[in-house]
PDB file of N, CA and C in Angstrom:
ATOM      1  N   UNK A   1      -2.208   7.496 -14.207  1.00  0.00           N
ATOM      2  CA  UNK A   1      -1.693   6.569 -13.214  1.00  0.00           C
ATOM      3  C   UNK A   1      -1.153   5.352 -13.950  1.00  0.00           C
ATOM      4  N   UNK A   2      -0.139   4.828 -13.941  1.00  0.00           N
ATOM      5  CA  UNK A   2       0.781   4.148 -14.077  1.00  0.00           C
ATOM      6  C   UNK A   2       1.012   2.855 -13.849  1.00  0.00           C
ATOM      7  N   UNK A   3       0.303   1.991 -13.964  1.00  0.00           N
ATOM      8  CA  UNK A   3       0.423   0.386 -13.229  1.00  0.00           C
ATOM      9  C   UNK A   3       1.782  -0.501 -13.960  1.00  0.00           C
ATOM     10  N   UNK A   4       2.236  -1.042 -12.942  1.00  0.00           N
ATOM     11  CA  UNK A   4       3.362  -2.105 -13.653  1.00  0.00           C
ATOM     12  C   UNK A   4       2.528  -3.674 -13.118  1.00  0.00           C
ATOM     13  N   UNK A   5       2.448  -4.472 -13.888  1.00  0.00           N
ATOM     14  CA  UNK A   5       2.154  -5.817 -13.423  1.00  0.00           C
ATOM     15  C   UNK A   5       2.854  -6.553 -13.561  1.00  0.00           C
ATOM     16  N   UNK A   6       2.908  -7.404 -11.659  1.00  0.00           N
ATOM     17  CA  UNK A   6       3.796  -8.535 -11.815  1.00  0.00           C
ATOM     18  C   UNK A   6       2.721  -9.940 -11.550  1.00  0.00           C
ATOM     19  N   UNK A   7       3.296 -10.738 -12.647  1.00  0.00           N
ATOM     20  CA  UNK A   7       2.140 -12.584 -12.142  1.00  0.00           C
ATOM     21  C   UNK A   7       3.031 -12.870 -11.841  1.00  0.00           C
ATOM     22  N   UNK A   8       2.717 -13.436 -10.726  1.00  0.00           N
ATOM     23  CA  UNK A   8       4.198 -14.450  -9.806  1.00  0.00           C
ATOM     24  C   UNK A   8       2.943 -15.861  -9.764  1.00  0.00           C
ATOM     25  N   UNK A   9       2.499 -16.449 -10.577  1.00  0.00           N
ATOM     26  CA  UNK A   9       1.852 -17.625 -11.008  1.00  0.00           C
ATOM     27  C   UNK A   9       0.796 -18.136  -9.591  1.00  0.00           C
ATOM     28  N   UNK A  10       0.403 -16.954  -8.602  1.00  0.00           N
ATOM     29  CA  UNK A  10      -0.853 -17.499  -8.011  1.00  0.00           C
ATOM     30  C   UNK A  10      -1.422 -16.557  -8.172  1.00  0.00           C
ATOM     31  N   UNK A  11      -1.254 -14.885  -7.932  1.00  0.00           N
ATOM     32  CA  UNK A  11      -1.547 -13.863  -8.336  1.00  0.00           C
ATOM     33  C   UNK A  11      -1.147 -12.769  -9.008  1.00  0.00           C
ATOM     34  N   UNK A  12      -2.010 -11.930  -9.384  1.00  0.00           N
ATOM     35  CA  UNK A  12      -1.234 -10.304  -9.910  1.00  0.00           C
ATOM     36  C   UNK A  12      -1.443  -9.160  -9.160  1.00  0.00           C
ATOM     37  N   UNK A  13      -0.325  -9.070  -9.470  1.00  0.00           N
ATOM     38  CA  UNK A  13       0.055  -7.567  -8.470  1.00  0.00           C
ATOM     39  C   UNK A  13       0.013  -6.323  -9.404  1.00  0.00           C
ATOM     40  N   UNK A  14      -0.674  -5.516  -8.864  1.00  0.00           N
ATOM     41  CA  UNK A  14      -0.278  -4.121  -9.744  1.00  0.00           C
ATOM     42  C   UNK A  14       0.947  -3.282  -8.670  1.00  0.00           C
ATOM     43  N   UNK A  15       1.616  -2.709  -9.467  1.00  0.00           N
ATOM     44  CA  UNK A  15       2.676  -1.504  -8.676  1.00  0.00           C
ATOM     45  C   UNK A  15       2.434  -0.495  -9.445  1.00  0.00           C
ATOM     46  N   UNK A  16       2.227   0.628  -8.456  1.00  0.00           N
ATOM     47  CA  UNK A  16       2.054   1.984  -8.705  1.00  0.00           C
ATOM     48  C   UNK A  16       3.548   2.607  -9.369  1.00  0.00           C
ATOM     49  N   UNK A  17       3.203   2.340 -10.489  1.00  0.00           N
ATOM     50  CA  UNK A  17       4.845   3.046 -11.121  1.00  0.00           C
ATOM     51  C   UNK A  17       5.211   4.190 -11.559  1.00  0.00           C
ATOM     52  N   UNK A  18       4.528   5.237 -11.267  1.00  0.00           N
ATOM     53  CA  UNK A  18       4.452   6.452 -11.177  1.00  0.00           C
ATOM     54  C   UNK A  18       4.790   6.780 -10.306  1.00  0.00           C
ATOM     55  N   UNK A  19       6.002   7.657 -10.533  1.00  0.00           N
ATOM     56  CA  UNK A  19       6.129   8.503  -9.306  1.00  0.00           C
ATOM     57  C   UNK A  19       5.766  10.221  -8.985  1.00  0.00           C
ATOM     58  N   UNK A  20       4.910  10.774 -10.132  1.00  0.00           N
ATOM     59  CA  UNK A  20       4.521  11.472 -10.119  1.00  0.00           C
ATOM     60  C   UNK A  20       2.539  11.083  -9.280  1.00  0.00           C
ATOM     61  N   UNK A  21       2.269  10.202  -9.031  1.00  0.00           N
ATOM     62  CA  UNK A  21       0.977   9.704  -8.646  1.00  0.00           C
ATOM     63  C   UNK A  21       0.998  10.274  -7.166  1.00  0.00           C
ATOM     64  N   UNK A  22       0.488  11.261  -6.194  1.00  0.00           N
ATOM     65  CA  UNK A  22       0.721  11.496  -4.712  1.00  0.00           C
ATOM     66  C   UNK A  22      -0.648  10.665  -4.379  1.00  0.00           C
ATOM     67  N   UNK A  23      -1.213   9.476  -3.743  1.00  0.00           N
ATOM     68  CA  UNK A  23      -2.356   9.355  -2.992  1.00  0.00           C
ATOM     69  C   UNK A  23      -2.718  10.282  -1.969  1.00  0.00           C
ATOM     70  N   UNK A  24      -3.108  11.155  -1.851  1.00  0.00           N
ATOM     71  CA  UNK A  24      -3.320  12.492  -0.852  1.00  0.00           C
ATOM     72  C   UNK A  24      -4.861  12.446  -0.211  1.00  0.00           C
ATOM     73  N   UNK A  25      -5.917  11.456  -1.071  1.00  0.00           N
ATOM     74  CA  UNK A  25      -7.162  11.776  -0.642  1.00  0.00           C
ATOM     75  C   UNK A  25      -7.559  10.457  -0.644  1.00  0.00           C
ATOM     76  N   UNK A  26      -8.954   9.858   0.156  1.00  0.00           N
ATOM     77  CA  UNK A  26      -9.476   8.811   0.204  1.00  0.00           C
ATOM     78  C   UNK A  26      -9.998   8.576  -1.507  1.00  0.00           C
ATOM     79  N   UNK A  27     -10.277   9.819  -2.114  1.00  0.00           N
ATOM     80  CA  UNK A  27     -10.784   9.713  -3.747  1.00  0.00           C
ATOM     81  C   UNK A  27      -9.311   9.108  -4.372  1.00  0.00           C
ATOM     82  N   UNK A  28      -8.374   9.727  -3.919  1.00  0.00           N
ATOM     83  CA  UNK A  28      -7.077   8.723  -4.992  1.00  0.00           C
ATOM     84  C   UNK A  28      -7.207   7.998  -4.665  1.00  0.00           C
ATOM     85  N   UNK A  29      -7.183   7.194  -3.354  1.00  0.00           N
ATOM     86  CA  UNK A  29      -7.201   5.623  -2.854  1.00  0.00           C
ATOM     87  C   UNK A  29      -8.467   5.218  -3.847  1.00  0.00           C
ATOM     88  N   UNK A  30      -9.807   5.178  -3.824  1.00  0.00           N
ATOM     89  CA  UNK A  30     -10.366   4.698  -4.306  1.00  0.00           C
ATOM     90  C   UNK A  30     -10.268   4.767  -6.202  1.00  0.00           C
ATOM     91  N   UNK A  31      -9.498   5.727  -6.582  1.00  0.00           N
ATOM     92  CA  UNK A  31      -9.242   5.746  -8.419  1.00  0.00           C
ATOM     93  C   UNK A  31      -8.439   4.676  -8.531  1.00  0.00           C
ATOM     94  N   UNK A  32      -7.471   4.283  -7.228  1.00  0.00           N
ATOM     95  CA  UNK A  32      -6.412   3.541  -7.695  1.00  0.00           C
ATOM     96  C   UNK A  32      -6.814   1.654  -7.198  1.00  0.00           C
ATOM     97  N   UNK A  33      -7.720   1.773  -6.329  1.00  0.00           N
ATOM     98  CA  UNK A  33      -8.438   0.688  -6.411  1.00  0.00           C
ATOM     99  C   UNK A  33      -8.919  -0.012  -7.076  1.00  0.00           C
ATOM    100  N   UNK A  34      -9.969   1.112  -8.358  1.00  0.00           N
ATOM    101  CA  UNK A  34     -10.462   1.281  -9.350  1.00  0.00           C
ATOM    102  C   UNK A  34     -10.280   0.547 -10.364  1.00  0.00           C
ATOM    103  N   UNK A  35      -8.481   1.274 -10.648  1.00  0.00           N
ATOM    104  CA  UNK A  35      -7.436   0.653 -11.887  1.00  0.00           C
ATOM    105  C   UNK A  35      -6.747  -0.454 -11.999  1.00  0.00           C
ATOM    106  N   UNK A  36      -6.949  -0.914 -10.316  1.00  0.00           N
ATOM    107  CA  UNK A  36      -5.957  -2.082 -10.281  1.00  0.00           C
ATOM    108  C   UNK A  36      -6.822  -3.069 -10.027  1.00  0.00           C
ATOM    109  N   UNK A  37      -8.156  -2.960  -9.868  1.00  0.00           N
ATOM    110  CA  UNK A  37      -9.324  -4.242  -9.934  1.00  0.00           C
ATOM    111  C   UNK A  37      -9.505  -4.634 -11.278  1.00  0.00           C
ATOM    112  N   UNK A  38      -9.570  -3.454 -12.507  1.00  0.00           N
ATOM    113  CA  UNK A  38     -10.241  -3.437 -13.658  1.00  0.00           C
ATOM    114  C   UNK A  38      -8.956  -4.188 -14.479  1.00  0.00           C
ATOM    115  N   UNK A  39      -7.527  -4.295 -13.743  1.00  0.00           N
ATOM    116  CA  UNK A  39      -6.056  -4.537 -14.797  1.00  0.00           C
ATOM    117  C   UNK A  39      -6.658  -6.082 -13.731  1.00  0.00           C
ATOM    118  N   UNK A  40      -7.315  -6.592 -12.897  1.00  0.00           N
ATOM    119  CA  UNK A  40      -7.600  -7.797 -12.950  1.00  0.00           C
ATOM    120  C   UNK A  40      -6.174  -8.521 -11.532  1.00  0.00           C
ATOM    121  N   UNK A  41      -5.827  -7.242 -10.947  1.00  0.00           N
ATOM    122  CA  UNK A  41      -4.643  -8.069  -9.764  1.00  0.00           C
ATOM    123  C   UNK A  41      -5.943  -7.541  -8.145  1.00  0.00           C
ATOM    124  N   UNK A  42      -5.128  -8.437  -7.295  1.00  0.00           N
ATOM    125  CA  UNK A  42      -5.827  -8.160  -6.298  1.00  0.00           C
ATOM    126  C   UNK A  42      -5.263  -8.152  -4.818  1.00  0.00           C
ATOM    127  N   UNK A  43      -3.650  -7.351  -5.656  1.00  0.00           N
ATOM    128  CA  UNK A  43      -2.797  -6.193  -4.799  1.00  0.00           C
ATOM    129  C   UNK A  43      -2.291  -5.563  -5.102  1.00  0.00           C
ATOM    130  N   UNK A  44      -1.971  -4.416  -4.558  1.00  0.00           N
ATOM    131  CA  UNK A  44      -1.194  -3.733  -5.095  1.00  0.00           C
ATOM    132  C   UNK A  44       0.272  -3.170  -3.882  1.00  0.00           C
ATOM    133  N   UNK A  45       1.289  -2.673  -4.907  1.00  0.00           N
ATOM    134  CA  UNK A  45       2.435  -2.104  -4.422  1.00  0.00           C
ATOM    135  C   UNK A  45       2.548  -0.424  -4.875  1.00  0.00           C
ATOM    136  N   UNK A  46       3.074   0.275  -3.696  1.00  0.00           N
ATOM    137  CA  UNK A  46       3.577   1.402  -4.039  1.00  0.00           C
ATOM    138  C   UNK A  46       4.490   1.779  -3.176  1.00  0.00           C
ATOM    139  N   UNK A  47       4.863   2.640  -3.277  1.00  0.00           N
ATOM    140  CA  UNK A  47       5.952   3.223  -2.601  1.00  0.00           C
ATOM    141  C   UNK A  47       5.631   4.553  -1.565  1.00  0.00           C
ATOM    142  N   UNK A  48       6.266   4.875  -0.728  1.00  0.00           N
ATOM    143  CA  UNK A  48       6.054   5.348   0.230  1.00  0.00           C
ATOM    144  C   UNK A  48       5.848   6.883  -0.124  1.00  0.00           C
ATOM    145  N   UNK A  49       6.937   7.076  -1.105  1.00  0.00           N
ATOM    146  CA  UNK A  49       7.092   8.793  -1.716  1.00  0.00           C
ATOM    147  C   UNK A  49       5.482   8.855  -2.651  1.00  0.00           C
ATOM    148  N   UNK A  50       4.737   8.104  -3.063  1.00  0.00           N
ATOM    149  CA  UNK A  50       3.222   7.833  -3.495  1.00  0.00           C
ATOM    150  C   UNK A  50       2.073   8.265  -2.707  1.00  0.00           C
ATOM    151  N   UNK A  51       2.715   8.050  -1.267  1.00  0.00           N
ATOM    152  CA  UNK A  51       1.615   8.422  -0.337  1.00  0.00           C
ATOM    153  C   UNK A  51       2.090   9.776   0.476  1.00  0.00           C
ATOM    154  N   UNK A  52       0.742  10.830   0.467  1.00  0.00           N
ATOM    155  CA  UNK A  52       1.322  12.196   1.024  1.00  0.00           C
ATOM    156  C   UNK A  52       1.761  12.384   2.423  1.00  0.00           C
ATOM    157  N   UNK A  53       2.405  13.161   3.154  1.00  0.00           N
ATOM    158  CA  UNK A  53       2.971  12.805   4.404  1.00  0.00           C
ATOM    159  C   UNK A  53       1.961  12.935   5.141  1.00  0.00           C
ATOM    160  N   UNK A  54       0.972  13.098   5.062  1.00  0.00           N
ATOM    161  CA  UNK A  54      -0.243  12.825   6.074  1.00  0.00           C
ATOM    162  C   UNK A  54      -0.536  11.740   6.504  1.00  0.00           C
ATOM    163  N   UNK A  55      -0.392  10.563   4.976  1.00  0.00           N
ATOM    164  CA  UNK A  55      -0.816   9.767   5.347  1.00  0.00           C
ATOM    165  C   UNK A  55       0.100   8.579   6.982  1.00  0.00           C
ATOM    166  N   UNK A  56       1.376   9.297   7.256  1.00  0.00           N
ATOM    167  CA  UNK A  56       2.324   8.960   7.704  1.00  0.00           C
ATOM    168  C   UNK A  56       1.884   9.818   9.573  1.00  0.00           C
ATOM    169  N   UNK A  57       0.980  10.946   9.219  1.00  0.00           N
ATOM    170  CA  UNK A  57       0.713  11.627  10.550  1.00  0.00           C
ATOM    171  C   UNK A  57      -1.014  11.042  10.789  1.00  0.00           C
ATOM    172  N   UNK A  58      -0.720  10.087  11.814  1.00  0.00           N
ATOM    173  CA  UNK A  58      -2.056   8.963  12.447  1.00  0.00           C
ATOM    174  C   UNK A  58      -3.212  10.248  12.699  1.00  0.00           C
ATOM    175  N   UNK A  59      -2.909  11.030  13.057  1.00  0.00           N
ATOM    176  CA  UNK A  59      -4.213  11.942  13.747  1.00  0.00           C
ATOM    177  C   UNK A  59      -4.868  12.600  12.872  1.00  0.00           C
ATOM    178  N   UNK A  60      -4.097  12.590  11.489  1.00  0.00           N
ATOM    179  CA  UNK A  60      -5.054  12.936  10.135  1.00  0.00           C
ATOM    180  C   UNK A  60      -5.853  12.259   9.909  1.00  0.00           C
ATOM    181  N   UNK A  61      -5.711  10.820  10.011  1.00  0.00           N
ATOM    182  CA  UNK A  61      -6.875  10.095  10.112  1.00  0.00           C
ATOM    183  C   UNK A  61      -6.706   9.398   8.727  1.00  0.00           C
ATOM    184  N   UNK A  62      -6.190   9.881   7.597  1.00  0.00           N
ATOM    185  CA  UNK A  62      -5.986   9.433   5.817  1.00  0.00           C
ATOM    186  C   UNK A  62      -5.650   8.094   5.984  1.00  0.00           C
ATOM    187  N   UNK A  63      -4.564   7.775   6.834  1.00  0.00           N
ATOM    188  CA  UNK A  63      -3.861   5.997   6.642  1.00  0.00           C
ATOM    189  C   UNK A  63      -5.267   5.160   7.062  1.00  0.00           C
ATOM    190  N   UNK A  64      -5.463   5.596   8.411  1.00  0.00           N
ATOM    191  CA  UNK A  64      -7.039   4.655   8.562  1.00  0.00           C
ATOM    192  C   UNK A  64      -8.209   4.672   7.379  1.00  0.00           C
ATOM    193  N   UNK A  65      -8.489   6.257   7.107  1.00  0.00           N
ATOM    194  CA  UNK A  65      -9.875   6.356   6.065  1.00  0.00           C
ATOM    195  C   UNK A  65      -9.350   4.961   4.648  1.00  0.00           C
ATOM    196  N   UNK A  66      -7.941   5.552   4.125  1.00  0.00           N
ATOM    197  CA  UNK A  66      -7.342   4.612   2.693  1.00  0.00           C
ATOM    198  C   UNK A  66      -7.268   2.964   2.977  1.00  0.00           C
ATOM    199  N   UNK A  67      -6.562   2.901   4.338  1.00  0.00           N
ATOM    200  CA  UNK A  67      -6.620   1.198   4.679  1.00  0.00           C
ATOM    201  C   UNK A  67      -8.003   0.767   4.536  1.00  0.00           C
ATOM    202  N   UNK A  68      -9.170   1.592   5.439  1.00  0.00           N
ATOM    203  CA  UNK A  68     -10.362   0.726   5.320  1.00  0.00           C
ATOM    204  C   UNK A  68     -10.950   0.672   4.199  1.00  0.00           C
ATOM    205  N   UNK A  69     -10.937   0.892   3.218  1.00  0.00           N
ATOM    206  CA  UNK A  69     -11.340   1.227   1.866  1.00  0.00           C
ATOM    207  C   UNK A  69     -10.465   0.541   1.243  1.00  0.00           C
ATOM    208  N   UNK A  70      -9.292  -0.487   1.370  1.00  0.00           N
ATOM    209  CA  UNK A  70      -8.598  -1.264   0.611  1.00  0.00           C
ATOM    210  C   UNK A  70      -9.111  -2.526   1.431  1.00  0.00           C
ATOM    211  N   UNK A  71      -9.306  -2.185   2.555  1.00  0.00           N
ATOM    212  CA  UNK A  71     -10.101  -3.562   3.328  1.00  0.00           C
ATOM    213  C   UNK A  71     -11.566  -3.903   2.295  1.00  0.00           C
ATOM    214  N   UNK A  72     -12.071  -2.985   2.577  1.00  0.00           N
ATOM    215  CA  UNK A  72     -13.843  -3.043   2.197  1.00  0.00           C
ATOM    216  C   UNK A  72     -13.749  -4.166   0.886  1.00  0.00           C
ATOM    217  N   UNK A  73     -12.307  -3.408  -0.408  1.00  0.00           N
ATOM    218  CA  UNK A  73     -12.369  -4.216  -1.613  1.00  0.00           C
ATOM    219  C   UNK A  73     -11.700  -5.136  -1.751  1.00  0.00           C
ATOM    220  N   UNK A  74     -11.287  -5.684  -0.408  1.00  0.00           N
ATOM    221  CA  UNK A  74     -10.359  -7.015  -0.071  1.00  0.00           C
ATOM    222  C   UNK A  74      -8.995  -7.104  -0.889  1.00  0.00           C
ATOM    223  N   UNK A  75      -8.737  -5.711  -0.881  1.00  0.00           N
ATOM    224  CA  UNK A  75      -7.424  -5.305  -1.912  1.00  0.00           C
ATOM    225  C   UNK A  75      -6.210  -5.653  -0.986  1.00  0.00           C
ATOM    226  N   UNK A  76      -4.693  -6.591  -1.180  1.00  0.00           N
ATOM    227  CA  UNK A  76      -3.882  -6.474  -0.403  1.00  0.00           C
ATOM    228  C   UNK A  76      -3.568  -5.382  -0.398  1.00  0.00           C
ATOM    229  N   UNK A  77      -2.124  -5.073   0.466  1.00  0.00           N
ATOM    230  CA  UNK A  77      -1.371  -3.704  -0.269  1.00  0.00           C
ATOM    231  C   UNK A  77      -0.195  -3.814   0.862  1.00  0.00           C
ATOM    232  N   UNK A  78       0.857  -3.617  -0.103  1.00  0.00           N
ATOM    233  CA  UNK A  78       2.259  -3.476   0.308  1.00  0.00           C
ATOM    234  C   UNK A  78       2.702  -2.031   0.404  1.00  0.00           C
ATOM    235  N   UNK A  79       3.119  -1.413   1.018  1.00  0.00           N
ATOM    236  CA  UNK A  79       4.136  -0.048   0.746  1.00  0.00           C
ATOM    237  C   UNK A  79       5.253  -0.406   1.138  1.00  0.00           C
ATOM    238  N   UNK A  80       6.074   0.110   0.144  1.00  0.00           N
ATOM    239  CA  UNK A  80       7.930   0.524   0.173  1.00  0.00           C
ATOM    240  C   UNK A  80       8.386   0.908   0.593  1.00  0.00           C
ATOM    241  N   UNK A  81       8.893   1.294   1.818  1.00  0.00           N
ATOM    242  CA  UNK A  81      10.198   2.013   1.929  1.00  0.00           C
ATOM    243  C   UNK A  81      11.039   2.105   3.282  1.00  0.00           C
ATOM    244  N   UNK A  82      11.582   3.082   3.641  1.00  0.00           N
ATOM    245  CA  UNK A  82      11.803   3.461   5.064  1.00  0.00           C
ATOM    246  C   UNK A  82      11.267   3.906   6.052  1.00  0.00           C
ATOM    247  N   UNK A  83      10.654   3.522   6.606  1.00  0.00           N
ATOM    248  CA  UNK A  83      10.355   3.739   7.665  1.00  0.00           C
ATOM    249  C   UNK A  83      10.941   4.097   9.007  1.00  0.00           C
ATOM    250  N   UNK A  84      11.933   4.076   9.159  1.00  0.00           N
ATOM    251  CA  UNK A  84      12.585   3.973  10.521  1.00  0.00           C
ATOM    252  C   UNK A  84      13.259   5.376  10.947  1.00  0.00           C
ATOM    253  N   UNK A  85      12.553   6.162   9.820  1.00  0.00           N
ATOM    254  CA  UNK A  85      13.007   7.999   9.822  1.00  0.00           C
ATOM    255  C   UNK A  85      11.832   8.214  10.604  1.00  0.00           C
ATOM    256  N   UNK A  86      10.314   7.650  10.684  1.00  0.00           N
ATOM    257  CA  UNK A  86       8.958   8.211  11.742  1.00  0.00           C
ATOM    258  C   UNK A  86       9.798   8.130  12.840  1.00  0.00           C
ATOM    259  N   UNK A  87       9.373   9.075  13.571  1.00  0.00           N
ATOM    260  CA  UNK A  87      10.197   9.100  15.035  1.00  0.00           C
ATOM    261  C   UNK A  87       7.900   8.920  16.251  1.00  0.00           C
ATOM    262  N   UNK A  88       7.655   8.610  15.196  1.00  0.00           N
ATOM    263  CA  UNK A  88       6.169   8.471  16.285  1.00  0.00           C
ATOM    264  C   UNK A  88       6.073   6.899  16.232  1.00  0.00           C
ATOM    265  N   UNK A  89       5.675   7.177  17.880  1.00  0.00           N
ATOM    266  CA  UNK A  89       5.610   5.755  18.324  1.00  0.00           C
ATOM    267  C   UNK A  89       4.637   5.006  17.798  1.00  0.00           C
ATOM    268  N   UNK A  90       3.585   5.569  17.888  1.00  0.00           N
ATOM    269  CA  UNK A  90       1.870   5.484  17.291  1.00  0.00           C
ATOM    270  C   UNK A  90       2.129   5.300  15.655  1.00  0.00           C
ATOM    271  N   UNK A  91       2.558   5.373  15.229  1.00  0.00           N
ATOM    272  CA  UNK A  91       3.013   5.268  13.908  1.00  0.00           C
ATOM    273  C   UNK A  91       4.156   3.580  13.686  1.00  0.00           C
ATOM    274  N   UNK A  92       5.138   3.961  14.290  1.00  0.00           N
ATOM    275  CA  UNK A  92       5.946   3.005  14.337  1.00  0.00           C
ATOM    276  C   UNK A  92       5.217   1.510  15.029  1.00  0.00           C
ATOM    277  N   UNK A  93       4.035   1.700  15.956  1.00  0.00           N
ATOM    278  CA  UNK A  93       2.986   0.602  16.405  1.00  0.00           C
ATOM    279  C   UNK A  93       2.360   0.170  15.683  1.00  0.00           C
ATOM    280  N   UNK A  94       1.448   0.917  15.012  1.00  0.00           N
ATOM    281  CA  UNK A  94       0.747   0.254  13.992  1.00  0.00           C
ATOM    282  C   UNK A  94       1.368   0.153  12.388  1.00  0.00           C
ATOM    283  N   UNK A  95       2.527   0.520  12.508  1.00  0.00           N
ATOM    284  CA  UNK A  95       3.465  -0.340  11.103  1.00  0.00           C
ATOM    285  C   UNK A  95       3.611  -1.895  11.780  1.00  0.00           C
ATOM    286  N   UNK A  96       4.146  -2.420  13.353  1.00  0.00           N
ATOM    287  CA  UNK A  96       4.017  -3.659  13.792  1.00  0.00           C
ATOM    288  C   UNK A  96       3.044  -4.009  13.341  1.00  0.00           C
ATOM    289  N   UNK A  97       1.914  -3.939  14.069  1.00  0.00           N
ATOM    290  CA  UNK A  97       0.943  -4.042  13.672  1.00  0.00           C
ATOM    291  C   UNK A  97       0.111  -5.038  12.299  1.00  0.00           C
ATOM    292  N   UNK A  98       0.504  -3.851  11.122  1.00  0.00           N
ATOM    293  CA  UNK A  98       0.075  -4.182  10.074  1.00  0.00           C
ATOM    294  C   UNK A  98       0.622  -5.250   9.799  1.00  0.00           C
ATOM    295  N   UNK A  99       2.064  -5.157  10.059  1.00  0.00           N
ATOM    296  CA  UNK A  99       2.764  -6.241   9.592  1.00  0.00           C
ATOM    297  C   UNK A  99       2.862  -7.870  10.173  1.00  0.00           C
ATOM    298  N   UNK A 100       1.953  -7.537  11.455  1.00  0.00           N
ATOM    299  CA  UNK A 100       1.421  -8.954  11.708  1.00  0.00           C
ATOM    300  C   UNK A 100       0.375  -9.751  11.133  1.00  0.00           C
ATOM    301  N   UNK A 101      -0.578  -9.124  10.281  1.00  0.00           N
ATOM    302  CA  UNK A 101      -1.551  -9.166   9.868  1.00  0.00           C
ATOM    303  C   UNK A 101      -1.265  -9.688   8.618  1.00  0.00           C
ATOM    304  N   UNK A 102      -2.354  -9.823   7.508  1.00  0.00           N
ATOM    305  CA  UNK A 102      -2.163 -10.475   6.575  1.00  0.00           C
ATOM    306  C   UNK A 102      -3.075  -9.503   5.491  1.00  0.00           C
ATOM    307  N   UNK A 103      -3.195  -8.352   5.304  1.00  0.00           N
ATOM    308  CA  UNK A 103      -4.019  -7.408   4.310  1.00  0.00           C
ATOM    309  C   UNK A 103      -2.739  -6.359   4.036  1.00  0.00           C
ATOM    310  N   UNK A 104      -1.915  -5.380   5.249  1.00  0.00           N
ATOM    311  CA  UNK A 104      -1.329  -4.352   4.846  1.00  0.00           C
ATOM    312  C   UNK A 104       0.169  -4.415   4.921  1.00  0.00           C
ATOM    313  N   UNK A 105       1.055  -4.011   4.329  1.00  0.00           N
ATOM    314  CA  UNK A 105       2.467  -4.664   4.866  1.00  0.00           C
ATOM    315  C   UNK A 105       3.793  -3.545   4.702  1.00  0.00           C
ATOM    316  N   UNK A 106       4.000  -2.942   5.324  1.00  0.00           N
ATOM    317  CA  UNK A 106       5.330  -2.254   5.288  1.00  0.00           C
ATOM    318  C   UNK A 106       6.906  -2.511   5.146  1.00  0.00           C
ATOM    319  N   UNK A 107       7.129  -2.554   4.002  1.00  0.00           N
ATOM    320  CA  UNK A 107       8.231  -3.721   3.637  1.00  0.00           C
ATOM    321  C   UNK A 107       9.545  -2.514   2.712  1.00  0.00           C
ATOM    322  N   UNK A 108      10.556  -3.053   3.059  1.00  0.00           N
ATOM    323  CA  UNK A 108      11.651  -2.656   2.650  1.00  0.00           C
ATOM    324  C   UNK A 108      12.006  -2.219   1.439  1.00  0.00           C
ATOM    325  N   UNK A 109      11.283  -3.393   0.388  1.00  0.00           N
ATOM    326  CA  UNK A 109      12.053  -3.462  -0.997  1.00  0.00           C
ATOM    327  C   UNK A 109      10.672  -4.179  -2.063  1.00  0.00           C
ATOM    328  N   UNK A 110      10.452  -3.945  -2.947  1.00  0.00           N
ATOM    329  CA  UNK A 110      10.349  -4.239  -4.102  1.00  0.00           C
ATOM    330  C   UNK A 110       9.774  -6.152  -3.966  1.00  0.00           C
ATOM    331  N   UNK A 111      10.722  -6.878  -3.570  1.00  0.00           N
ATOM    332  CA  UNK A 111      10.959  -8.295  -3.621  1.00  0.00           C
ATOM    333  C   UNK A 111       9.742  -8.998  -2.260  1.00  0.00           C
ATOM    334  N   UNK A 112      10.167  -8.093  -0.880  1.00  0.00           N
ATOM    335  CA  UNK A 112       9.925  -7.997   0.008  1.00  0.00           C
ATOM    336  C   UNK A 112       8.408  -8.229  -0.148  1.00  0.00           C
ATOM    337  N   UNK A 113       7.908  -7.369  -1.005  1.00  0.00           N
ATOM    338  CA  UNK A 113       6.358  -6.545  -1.103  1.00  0.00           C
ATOM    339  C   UNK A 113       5.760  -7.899  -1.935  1.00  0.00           C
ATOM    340  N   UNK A 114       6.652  -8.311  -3.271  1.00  0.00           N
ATOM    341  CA  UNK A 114       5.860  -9.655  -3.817  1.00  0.00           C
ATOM    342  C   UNK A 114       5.511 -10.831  -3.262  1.00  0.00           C
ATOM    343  N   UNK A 115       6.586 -11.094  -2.065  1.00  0.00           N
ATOM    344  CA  UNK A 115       6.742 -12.509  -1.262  1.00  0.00           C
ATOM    345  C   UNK A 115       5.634 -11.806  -0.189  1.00  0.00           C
ATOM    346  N   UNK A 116       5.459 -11.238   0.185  1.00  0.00           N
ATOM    347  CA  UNK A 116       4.612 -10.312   1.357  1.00  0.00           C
ATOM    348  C   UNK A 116       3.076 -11.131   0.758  1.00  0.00           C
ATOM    349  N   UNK A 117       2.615 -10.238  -0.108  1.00  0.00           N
ATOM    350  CA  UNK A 117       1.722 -10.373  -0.796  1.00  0.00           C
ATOM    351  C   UNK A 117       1.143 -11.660  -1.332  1.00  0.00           C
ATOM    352  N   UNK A 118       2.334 -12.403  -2.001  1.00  0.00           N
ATOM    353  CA  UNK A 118       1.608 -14.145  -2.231  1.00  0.00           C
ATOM    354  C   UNK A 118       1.369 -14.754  -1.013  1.00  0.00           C
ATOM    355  N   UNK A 119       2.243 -14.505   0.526  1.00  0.00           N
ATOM    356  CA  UNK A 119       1.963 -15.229   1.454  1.00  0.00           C
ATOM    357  C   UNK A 119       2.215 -15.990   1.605  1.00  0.00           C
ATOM    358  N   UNK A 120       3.779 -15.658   1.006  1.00  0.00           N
ATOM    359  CA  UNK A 120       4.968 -16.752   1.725  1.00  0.00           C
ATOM    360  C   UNK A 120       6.473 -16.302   2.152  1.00  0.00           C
TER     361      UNK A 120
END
């Protein structure tokens, strides 16, 4: 697994820079928790093609089991990408959702995900 780190001078961010990395199980969520507590940031970024399409189908239950388990370690976390291909409402709700909040954030781009994350 692959970390890129960015210090944007209040915190560090790890990004999942692998794109061979699939998060598919609550055990990857927690390896990658793991790596990015121990590299010393306390968020992380990845990208959407990172996470398996389950985690994208709500009734699997994976997006809830991985979020609460980035909650528990007070880990932020940004994901990348497009979104606006889910055609589920329940899906497309709690992307609002997250994104009102201040822990999970579904963001466009790269830039998006750093400004997301410092909390501004």
């Amino acid at each position: 697994m692959m970390l890129k780190l960015h210090n944007t001078g209040k915190i560090s961010i790890a990004e999942l820079a692998d794109p061979e990395t699939i998060i598919s199980s609550l055990q990857d969520a927690v390896d990658l928790l793991g790596e990015t507590y121990f590299s010393g940031c306390s968020s992380i970024i990845m990208k959407e093609e990172n996470l398996h399409p389950d985690f994208f189908r709500l009734h699997t239950k994976l997006a809830g089991d991985i979020l609460q388990k980035f909650s528990n370690y007070q880990m932020k976390l940004a994901i990348v990408g497009d979104f606006s291909k889910y055609q589920s409402k329940s899906l497309q709700e709690f992307i609002g959702e997250s994104n009102r909040g201040n822990r999970v954030f579904f963001v466009s781009n790269i830039e998006e995900a750093i400004l997301k994350l410092r909390g501004t």
